[in-house]
C-alpha atoms as a PDB file:
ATOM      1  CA  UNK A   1      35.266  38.693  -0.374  1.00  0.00           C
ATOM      2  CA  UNK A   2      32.159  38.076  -2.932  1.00  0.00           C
ATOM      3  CA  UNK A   3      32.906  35.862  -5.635  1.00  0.00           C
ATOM      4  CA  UNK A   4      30.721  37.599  -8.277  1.00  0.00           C
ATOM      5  CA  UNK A   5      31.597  39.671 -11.761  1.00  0.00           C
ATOM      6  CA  UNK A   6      31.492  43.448 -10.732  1.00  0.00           C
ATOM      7  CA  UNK A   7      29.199  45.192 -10.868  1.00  0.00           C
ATOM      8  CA  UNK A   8      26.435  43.366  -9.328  1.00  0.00           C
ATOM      9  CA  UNK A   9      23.474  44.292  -7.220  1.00  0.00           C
ATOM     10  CA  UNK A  10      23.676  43.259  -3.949  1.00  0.00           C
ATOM     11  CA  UNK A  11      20.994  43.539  -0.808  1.00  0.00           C
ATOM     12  CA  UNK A  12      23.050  44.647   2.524  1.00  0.00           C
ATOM     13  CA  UNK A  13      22.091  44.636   5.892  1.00  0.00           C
ATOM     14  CA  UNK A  14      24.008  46.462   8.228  1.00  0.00           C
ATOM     15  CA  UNK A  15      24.981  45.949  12.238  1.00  0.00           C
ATOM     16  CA  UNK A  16      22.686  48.541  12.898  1.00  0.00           C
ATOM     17  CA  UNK A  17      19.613  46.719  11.112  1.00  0.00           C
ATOM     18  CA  UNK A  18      19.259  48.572   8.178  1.00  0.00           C
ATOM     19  CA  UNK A  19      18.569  47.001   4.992  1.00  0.00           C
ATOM     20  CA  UNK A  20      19.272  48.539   1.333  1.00  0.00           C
ATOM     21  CA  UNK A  21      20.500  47.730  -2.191  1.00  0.00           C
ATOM     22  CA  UNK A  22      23.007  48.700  -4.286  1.00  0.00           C
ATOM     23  CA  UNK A  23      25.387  48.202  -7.298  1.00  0.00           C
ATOM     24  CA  UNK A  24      28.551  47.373  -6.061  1.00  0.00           C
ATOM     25  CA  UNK A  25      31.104  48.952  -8.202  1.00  0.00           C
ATOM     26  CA  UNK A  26      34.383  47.877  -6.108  1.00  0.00           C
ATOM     27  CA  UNK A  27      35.347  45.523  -3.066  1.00  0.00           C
ATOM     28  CA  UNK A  28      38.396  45.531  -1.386  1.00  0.00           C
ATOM     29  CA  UNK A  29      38.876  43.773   1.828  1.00  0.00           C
ATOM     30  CA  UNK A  30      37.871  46.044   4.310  1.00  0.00           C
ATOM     31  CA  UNK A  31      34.983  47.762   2.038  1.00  0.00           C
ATOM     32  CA  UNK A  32      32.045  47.834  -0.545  1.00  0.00           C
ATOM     33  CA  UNK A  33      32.242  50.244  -2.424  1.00  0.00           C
ATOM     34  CA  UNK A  34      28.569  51.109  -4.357  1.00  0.00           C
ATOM     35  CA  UNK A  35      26.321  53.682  -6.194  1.00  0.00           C
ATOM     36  CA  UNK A  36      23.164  54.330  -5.955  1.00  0.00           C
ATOM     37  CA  UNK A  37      22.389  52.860  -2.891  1.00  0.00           C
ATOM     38  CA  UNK A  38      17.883  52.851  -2.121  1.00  0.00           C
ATOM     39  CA  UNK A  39      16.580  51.862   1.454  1.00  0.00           C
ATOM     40  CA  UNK A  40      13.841  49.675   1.524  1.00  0.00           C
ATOM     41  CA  UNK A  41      10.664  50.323   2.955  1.00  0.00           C
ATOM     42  CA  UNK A  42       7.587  48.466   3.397  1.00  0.00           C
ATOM     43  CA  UNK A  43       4.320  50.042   2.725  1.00  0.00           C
ATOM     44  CA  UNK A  44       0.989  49.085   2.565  1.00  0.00           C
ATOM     45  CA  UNK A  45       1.535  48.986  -1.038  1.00  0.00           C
ATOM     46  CA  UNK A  46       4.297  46.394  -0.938  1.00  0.00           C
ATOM     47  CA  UNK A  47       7.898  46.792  -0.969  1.00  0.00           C
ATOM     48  CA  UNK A  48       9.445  50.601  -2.248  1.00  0.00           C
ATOM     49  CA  UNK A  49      12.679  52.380  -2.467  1.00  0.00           C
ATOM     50  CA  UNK A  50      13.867  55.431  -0.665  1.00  0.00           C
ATOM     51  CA  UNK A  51      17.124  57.340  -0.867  1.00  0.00           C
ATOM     52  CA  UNK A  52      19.502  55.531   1.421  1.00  0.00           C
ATOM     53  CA  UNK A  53      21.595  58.869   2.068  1.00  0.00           C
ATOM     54  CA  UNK A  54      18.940  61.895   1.525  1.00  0.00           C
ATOM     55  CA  UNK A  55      21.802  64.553   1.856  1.00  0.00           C
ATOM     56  CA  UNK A  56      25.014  62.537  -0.309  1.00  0.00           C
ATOM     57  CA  UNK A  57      25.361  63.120  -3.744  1.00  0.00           C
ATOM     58  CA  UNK A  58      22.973  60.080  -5.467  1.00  0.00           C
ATOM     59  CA  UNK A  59      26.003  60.036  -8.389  1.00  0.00           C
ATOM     60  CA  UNK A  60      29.539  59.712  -6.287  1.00  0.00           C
ATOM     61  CA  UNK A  61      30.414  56.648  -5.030  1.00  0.00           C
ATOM     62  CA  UNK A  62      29.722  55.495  -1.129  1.00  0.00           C
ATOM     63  CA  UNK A  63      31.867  53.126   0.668  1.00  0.00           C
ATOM     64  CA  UNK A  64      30.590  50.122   2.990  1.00  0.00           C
ATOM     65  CA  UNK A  65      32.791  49.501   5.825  1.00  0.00           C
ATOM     66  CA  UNK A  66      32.761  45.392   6.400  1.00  0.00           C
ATOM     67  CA  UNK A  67      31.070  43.303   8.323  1.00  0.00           C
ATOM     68  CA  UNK A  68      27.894  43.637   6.355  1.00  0.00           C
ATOM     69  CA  UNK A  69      25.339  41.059   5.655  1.00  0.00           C
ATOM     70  CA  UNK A  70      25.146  40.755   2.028  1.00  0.00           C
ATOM     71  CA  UNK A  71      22.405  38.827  -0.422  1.00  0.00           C
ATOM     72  CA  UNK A  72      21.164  38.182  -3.888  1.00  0.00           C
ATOM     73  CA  UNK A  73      17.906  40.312  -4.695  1.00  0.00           C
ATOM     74  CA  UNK A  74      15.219  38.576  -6.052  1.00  0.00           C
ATOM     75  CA  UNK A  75      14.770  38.787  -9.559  1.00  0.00           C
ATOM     76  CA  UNK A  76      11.743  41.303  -9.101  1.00  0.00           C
ATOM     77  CA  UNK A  77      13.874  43.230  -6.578  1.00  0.00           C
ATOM     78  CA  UNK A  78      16.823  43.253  -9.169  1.00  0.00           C
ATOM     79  CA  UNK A  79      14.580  44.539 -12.062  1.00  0.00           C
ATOM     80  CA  UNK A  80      12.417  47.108  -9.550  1.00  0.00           C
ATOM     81  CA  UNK A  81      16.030  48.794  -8.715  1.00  0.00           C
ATOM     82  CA  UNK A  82      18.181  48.557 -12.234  1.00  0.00           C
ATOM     83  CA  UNK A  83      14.178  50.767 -13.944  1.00  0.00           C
ATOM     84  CA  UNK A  84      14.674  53.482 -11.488  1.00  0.00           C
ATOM     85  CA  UNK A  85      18.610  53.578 -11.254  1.00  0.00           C
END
């Protein structure tokens, strides 16, 4: 389990190879459990955010099942997500 204050903002990576970011609202020890979770895509513009689940309500909470690679944004990443969440 993280050692950090909830909620934080977290990037994840899962098994599959897909990377997004997310507030993490709630871990227990077989889950993450986040809101507002935005892929990230690169473009020729730099970095941008996409809707993680298109079809899932963008409001209701999503559970993570574990193992997940988890990080730190950046700073810029950190501010770029908490303007347009």
């Amino acid at each position: 389990m993280l050692l950090q204050k909830l909620p934080f903002i977290s990037i994840f990576k899962t098994q599959a190879g897909e990377e997004f970011i997310a507030k993490v609202t709630e871990e227990t020890k077989d889950y993450f459990i986040i809101e507002r979770p935005l892929c990230i895509i690169g473009s020729e513009q730099g970095l941008r955010f996409a809707p993680y689940l298109m079809m899932a309500d963008a409001m209701k909470p999503v559970n993570i099942p574990k193992p997940v690679i988890t990080a730190p944004p950046s700073t810029t990443m950190e501010n770029q997500y908490e303007s347009i969440t």
